[in-house]
C-alpha atoms as a PDB file:
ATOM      1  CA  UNK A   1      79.097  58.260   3.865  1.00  0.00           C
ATOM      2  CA  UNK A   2      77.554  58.200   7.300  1.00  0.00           C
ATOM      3  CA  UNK A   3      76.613  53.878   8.477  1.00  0.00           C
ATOM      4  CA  UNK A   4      74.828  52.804  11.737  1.00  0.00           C
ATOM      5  CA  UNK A   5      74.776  49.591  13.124  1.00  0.00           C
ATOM      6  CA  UNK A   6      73.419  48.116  15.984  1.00  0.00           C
ATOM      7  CA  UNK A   7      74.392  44.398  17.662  1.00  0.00           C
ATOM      8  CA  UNK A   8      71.615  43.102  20.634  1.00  0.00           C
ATOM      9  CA  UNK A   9      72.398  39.958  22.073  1.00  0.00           C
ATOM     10  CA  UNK A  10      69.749  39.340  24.585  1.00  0.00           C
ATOM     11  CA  UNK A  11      71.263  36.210  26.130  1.00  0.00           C
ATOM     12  CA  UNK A  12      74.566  38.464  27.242  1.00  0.00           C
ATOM     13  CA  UNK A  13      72.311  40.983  27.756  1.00  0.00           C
ATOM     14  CA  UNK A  14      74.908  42.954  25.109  1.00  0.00           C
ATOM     15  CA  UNK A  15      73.222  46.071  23.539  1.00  0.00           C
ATOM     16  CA  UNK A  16      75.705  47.921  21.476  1.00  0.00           C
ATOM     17  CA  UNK A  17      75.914  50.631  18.463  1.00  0.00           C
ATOM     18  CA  UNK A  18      78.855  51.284  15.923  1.00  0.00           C
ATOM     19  CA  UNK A  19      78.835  54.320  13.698  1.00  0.00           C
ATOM     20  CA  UNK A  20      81.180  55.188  11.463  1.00  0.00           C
ATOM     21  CA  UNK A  21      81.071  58.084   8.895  1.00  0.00           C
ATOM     22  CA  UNK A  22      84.145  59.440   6.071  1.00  0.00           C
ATOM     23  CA  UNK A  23      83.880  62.407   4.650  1.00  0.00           C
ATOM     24  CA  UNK A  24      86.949  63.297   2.381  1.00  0.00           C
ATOM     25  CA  UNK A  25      90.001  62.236   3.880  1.00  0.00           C
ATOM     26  CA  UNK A  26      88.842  61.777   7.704  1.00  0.00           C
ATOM     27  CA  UNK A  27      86.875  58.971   9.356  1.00  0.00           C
ATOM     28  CA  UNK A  28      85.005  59.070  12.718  1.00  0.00           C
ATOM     29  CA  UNK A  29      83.720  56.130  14.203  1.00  0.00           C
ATOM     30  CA  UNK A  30      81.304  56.402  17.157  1.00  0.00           C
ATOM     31  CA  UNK A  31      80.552  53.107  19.137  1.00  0.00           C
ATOM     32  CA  UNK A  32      79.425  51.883  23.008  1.00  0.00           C
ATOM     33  CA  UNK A  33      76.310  50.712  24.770  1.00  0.00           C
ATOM     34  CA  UNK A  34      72.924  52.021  23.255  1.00  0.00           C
ATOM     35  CA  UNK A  35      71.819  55.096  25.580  1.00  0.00           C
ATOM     36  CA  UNK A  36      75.327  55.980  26.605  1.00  0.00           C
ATOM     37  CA  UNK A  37      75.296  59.662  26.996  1.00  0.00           C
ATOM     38  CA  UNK A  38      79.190  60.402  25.540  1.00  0.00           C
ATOM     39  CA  UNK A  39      80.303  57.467  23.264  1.00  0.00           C
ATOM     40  CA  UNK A  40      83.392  56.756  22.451  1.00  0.00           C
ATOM     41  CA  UNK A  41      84.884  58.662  19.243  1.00  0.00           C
ATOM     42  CA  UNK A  42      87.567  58.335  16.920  1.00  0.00           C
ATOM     43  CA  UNK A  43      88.697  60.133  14.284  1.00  0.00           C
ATOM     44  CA  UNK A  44      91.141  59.253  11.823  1.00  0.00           C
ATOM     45  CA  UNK A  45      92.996  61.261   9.092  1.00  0.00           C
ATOM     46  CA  UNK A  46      94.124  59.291   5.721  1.00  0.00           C
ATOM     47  CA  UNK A  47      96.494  61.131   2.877  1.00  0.00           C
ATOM     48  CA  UNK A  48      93.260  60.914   0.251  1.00  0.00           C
ATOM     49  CA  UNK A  49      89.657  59.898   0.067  1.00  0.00           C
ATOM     50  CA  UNK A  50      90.180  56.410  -1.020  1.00  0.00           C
ATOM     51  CA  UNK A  51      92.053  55.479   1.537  1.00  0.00           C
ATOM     52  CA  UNK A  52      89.398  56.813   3.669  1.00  0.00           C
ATOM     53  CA  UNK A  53      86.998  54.780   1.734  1.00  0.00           C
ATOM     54  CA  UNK A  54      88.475  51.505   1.873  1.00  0.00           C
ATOM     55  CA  UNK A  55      89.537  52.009   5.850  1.00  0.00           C
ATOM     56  CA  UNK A  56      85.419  52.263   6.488  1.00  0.00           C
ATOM     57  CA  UNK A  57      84.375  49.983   3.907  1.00  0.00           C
ATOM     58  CA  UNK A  58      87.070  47.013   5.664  1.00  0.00           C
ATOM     59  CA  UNK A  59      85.937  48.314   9.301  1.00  0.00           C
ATOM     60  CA  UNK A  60      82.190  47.684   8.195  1.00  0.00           C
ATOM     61  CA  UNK A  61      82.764  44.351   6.699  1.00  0.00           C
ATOM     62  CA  UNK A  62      84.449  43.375   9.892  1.00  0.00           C
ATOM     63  CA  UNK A  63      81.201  44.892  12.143  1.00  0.00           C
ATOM     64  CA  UNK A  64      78.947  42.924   9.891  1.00  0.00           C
ATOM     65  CA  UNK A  65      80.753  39.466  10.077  1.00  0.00           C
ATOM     66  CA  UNK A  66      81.138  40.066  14.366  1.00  0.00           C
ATOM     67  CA  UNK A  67      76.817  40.115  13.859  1.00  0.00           C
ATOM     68  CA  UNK A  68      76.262  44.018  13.616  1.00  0.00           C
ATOM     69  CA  UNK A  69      73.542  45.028  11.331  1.00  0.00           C
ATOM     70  CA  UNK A  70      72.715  48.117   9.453  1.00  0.00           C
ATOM     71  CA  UNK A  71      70.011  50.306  10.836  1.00  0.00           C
END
């Protein structure tokens, strides 16, 4: 699973990205200002793949109710 999202807020002048991608048991989320040349990265190990899953699938949920969407 690889997800981008995106969040522009042109009153705060607030133009930001999120990534995150799992692939078996590790997650990496990318996320900073749009155009940044080194974002920020994390990457997180999990004893299986579902608990891999359900760590990006709550992280995403919680992007998309701050006013991220999907790209």
């Amino acid at each position: 699973m690889n997800k981008y999202f995106e969040y522009n807020d042109n009153t705060a002048n607030s133009h930001k990205f999120w990534q995150i991608s799992q692939k078996s048991k590790n997650v990496t989320v990318s996320y900073g200002r749009i155009g940044i040349a080194n974002p920020h990265q994390i990457v997180k190990e999990f004893d299986n793949k579902d608990l891999a899953l359900a760590f990006a699938e709550k992280k995403i949920e919680e992007k998309q109710k701050k006013g991220y969407l999907q790209v």
